[in-house]
PDB file of N, CA and C in Angstrom:
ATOM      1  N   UNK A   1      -3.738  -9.565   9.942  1.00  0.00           N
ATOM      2  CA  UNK A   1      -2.864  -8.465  10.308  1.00  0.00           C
ATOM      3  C   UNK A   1      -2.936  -7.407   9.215  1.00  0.00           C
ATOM      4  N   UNK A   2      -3.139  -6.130   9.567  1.00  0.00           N
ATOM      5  CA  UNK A   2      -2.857  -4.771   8.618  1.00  0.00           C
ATOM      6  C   UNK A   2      -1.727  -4.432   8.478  1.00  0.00           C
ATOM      7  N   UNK A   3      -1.208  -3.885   7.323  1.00  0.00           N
ATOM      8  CA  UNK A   3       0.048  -3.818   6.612  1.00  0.00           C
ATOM      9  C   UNK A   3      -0.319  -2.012   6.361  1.00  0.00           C
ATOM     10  N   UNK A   4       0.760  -1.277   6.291  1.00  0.00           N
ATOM     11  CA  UNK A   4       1.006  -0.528   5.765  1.00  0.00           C
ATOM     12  C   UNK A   4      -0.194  -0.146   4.339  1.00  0.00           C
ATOM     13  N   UNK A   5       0.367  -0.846   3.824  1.00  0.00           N
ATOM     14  CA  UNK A   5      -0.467  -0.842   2.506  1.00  0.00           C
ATOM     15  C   UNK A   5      -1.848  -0.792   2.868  1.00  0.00           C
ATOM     16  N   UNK A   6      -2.163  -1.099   3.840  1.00  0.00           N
ATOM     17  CA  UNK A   6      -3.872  -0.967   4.019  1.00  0.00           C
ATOM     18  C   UNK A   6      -4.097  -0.134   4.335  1.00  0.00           C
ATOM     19  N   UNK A   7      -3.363   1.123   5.081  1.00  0.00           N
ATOM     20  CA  UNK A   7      -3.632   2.101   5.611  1.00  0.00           C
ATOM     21  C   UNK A   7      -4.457   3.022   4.275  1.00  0.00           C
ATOM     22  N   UNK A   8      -5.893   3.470   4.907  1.00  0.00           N
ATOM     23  CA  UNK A   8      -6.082   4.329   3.973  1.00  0.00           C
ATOM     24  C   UNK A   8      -5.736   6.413   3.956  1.00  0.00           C
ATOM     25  N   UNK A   9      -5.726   6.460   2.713  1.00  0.00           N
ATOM     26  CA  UNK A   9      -5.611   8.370   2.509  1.00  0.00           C
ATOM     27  C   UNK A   9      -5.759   8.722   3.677  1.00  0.00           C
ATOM     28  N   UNK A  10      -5.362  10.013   4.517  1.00  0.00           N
ATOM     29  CA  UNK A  10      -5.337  10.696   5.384  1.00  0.00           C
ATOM     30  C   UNK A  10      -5.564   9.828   7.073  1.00  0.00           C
ATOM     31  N   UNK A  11      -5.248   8.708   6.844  1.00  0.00           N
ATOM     32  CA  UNK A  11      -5.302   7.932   8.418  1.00  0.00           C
ATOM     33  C   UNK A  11      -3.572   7.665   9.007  1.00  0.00           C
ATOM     34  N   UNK A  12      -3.769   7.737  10.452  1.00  0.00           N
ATOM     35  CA  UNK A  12      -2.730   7.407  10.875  1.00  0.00           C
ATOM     36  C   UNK A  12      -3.191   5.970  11.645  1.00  0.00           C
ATOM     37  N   UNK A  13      -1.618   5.411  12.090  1.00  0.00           N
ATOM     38  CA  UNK A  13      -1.663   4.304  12.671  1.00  0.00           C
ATOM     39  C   UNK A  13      -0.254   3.478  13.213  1.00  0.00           C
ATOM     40  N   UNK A  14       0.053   2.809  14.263  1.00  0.00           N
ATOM     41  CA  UNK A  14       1.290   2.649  14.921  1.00  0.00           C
ATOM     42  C   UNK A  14       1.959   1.078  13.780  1.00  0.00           C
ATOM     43  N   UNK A  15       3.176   1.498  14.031  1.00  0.00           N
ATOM     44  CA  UNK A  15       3.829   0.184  13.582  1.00  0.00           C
ATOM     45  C   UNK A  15       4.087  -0.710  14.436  1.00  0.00           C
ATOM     46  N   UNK A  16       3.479  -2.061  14.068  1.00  0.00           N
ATOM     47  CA  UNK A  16       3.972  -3.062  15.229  1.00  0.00           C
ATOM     48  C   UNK A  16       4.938  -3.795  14.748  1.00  0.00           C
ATOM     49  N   UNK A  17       5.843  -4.132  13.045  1.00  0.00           N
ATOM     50  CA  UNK A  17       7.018  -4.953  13.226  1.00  0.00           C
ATOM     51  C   UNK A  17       7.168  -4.556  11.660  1.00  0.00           C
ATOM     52  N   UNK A  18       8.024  -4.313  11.340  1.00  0.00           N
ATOM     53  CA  UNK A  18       8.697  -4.470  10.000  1.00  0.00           C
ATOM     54  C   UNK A  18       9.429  -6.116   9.783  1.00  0.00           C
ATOM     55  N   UNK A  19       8.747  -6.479   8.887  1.00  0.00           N
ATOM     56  CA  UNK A  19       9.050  -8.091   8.314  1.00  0.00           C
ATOM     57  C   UNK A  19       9.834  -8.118   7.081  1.00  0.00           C
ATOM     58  N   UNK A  20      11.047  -7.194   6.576  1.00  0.00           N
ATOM     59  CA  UNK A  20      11.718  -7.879   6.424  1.00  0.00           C
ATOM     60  C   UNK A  20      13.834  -7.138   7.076  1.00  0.00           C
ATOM     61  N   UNK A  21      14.374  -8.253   6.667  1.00  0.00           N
ATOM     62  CA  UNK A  21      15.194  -8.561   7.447  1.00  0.00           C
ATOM     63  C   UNK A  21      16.653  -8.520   6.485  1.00  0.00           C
ATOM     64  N   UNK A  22      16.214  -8.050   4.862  1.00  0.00           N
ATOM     65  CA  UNK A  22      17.102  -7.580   3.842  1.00  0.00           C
ATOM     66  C   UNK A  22      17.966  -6.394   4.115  1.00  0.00           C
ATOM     67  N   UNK A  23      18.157  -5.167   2.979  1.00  0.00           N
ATOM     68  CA  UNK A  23      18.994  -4.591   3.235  1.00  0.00           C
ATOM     69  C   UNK A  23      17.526  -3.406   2.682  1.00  0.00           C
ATOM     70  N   UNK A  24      16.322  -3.333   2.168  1.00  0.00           N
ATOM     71  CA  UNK A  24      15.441  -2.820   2.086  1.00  0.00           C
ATOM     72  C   UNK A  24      14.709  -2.487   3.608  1.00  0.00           C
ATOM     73  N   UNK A  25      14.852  -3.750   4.609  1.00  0.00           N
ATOM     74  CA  UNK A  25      14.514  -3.725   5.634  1.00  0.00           C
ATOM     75  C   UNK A  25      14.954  -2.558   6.355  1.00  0.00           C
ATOM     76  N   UNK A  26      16.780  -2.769   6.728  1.00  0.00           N
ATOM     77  CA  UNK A  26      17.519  -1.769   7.251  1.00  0.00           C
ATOM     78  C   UNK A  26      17.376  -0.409   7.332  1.00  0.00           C
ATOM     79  N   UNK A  27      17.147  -0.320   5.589  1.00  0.00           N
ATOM     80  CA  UNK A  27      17.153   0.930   5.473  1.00  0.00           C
ATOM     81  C   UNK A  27      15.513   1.216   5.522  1.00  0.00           C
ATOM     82  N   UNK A  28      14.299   0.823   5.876  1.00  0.00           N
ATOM     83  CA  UNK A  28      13.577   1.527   6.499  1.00  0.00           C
ATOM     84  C   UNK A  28      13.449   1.482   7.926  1.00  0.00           C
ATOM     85  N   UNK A  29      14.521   0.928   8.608  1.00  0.00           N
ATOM     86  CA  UNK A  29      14.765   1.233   9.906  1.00  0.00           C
ATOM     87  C   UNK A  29      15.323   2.150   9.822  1.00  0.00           C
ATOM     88  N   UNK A  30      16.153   2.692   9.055  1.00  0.00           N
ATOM     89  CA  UNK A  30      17.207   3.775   9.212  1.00  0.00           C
ATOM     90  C   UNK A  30      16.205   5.150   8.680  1.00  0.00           C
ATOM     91  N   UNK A  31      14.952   5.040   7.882  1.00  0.00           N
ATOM     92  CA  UNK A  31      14.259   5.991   7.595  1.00  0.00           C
ATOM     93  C   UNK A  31      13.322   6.664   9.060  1.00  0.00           C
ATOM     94  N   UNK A  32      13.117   5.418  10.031  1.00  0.00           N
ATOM     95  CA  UNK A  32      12.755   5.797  11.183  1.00  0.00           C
ATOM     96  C   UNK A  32      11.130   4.531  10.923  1.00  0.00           C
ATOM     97  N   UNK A  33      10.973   3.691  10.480  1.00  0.00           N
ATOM     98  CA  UNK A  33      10.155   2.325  10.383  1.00  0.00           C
ATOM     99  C   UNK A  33      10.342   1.540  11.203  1.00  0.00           C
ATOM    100  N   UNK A  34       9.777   2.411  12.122  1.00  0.00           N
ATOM    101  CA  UNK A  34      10.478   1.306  13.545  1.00  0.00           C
ATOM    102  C   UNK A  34       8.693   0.934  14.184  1.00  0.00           C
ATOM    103  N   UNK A  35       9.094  -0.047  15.025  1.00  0.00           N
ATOM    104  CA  UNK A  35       8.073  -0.691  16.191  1.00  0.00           C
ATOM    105  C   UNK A  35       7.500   0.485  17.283  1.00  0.00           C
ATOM    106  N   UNK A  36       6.555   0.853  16.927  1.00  0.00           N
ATOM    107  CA  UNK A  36       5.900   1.937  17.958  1.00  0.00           C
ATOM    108  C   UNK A  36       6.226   3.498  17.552  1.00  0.00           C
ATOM    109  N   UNK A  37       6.725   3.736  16.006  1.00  0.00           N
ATOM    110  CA  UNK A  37       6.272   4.915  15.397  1.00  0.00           C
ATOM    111  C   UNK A  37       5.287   5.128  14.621  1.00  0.00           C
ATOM    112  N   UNK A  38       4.746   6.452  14.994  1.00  0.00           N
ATOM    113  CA  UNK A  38       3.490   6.385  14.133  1.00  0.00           C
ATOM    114  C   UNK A  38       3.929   7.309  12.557  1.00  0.00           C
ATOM    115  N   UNK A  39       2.515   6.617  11.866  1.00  0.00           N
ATOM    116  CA  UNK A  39       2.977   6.958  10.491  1.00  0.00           C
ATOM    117  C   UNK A  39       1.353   7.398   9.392  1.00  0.00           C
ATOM    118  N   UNK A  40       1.373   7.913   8.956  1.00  0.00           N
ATOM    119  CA  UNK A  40       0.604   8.807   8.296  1.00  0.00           C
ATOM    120  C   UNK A  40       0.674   8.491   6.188  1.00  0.00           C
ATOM    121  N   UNK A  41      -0.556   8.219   6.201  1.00  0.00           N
ATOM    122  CA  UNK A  41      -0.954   8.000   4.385  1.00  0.00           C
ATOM    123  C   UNK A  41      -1.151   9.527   3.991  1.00  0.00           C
ATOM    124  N   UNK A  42      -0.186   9.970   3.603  1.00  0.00           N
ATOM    125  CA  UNK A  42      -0.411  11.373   3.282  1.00  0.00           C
ATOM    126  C   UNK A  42      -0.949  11.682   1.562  1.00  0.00           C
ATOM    127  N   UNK A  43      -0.348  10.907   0.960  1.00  0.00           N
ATOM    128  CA  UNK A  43      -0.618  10.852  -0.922  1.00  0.00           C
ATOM    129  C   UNK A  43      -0.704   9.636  -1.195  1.00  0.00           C
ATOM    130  N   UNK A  44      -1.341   9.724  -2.506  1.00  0.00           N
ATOM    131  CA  UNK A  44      -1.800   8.388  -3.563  1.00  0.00           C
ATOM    132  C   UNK A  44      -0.871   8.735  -4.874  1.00  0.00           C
ATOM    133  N   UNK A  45      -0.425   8.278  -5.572  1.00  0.00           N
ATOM    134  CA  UNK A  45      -0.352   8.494  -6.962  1.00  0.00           C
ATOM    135  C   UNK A  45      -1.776   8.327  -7.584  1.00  0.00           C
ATOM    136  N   UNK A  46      -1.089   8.724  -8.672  1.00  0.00           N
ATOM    137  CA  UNK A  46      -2.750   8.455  -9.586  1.00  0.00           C
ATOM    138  C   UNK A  46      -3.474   7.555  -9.824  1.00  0.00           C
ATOM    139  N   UNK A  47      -2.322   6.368 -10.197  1.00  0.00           N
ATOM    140  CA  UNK A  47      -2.105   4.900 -10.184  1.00  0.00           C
ATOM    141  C   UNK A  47      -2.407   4.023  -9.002  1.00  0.00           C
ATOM    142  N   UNK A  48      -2.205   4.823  -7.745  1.00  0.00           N
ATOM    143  CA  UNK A  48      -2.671   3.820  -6.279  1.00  0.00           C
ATOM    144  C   UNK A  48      -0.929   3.289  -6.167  1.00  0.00           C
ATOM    145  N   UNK A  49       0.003   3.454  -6.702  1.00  0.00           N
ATOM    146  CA  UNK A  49       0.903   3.213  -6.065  1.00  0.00           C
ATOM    147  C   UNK A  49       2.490   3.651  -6.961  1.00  0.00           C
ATOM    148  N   UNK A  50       3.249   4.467  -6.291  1.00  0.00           N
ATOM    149  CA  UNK A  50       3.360   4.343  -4.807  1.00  0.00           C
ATOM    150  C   UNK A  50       2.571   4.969  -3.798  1.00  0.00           C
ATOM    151  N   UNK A  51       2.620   5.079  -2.648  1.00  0.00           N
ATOM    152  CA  UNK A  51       1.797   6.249  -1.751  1.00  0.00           C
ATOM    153  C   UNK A  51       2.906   7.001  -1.069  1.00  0.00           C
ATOM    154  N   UNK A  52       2.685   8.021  -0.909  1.00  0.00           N
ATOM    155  CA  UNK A  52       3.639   8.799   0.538  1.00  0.00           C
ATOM    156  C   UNK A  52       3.354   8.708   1.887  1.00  0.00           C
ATOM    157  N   UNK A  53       4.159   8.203   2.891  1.00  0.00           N
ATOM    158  CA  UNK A  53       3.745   7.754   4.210  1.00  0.00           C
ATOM    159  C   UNK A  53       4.617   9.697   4.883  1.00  0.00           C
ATOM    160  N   UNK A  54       3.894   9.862   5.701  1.00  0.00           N
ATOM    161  CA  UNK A  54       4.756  10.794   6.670  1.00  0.00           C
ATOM    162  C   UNK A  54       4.813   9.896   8.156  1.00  0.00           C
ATOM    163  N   UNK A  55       6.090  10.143   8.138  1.00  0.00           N
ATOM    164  CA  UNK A  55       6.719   9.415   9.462  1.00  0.00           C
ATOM    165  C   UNK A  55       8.149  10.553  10.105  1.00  0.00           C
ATOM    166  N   UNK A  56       8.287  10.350  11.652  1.00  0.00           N
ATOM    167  CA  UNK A  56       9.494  11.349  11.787  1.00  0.00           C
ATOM    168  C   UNK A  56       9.634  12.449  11.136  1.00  0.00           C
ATOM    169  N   UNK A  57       8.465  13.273  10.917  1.00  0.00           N
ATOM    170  CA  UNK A  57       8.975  14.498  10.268  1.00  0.00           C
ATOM    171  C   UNK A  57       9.235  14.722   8.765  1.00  0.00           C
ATOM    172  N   UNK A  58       8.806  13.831   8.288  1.00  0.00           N
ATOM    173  CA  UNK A  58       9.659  13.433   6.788  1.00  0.00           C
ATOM    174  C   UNK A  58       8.021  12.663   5.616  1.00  0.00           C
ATOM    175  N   UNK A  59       8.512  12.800   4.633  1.00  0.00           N
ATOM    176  CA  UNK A  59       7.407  12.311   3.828  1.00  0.00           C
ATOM    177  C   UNK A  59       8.382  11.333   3.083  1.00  0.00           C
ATOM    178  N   UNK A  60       8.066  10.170   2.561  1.00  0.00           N
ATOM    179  CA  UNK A  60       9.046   9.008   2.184  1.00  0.00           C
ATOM    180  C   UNK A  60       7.560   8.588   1.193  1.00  0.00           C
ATOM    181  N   UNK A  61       8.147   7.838  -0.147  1.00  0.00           N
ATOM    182  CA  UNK A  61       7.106   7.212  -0.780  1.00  0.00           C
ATOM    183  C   UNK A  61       7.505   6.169  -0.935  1.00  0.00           C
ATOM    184  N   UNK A  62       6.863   5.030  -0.652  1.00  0.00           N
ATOM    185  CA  UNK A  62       6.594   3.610  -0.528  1.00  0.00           C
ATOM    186  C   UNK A  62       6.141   2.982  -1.646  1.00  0.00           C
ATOM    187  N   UNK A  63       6.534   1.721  -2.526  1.00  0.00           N
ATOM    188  CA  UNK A  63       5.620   0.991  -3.160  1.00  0.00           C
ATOM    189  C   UNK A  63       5.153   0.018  -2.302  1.00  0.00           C
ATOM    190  N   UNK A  64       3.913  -0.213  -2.834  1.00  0.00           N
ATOM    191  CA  UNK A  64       2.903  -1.256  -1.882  1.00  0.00           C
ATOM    192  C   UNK A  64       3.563  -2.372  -1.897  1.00  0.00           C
ATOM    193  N   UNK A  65       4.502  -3.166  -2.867  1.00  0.00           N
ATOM    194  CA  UNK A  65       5.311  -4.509  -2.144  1.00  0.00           C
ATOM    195  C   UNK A  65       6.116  -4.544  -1.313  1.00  0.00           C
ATOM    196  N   UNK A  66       6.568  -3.106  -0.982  1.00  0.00           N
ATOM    197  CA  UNK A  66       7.554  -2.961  -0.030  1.00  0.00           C
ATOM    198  C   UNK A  66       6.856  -2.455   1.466  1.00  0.00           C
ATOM    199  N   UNK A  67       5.437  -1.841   1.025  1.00  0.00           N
ATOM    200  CA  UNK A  67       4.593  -1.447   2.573  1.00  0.00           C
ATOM    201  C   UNK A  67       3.553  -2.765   2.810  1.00  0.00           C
ATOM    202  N   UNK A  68       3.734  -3.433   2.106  1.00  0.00           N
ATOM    203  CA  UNK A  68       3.161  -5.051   2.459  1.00  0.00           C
ATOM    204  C   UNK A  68       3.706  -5.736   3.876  1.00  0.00           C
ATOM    205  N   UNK A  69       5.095  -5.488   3.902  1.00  0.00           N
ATOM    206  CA  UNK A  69       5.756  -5.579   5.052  1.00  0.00           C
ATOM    207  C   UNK A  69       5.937  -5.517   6.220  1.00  0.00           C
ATOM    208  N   UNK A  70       5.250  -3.811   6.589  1.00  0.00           N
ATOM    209  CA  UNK A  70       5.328  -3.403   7.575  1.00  0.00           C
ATOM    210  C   UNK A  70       4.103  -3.407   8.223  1.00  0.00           C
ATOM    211  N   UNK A  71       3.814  -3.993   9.255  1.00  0.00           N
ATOM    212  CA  UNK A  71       2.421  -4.674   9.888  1.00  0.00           C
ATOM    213  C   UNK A  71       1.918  -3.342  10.938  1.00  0.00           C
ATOM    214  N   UNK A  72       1.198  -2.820  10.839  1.00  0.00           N
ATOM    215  CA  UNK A  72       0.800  -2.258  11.879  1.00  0.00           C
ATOM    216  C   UNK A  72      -0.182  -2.648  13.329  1.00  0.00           C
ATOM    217  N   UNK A  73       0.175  -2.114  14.297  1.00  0.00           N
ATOM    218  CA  UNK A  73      -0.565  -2.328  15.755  1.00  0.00           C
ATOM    219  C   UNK A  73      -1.967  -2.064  15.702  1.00  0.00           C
ATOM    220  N   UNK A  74      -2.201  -0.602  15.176  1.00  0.00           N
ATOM    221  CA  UNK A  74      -3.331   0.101  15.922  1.00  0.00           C
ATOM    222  C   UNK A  74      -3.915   0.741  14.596  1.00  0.00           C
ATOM    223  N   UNK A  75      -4.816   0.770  14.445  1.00  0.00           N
ATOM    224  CA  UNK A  75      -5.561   0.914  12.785  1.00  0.00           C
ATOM    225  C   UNK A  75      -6.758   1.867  13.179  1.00  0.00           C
ATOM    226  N   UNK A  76      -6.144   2.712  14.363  1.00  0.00           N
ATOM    227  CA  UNK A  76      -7.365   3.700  14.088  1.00  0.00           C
ATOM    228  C   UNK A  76      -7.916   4.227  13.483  1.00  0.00           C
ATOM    229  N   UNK A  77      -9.461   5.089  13.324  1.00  0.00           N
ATOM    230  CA  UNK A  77     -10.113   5.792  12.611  1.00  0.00           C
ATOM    231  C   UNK A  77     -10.320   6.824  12.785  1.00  0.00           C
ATOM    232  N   UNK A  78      -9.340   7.622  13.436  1.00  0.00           N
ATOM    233  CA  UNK A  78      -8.807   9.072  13.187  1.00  0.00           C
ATOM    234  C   UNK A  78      -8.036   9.474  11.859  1.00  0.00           C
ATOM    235  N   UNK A  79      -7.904  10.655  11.668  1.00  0.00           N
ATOM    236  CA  UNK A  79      -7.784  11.073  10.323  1.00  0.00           C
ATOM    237  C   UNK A  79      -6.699  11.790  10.688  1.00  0.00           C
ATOM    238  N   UNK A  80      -5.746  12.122   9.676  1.00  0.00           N
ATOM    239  CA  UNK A  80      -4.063  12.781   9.969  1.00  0.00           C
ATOM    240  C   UNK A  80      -4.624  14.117  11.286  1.00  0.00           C
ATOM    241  N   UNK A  81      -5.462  15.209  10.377  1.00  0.00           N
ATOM    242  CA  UNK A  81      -5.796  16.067  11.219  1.00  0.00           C
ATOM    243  C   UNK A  81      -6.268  15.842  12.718  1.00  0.00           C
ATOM    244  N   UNK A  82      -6.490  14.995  13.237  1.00  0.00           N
ATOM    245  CA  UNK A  82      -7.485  14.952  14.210  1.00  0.00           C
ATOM    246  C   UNK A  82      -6.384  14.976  15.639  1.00  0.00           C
ATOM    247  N   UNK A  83      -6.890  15.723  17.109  1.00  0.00           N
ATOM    248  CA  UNK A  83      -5.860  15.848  18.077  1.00  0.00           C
ATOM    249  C   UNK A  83      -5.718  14.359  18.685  1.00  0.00           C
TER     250      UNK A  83
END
């Protein structure tokens, strides 16, 4: 299964389940980390982590133990730009 974290620079791809069930969980449900939104690797740090995901309109930065989590569906090889 692909995680968040695998997503590479400028790809999009659907969420199929956020795994966990804490209060970290919640609140990326409440950021809009839901099952069947799509979400976008927009930045790297310099370091490789954190990254910035764009989701809902919004740019949110993630550390990779926390986008380990979120499993994605569809791992296409379209690029943010592409229709």
């Amino acid at each position: 299964m692909r995680t968040l974290s695998d997503l590479p620079l400028g790809k999009r791809a659907r969420i199929g389940r956020v795994c966990l069930k804490d209060a970290m969980g919640r609140r990326l449900s409440e950021l809009g980390f839901l099952p069947g939104s799509e979400v976008a690797c927009l930045l790297v740090s310099p370091l490789g982590d954190p990254r910035a995901y764009q989701i809902c309109d919004t740019l949110i930065a993630l550390r990779g133990r926390d986008a380990r989590h979120i499993e994605l569906d569809e791992f296409p090889e379209k690029g943010v730009n592409a229709p």
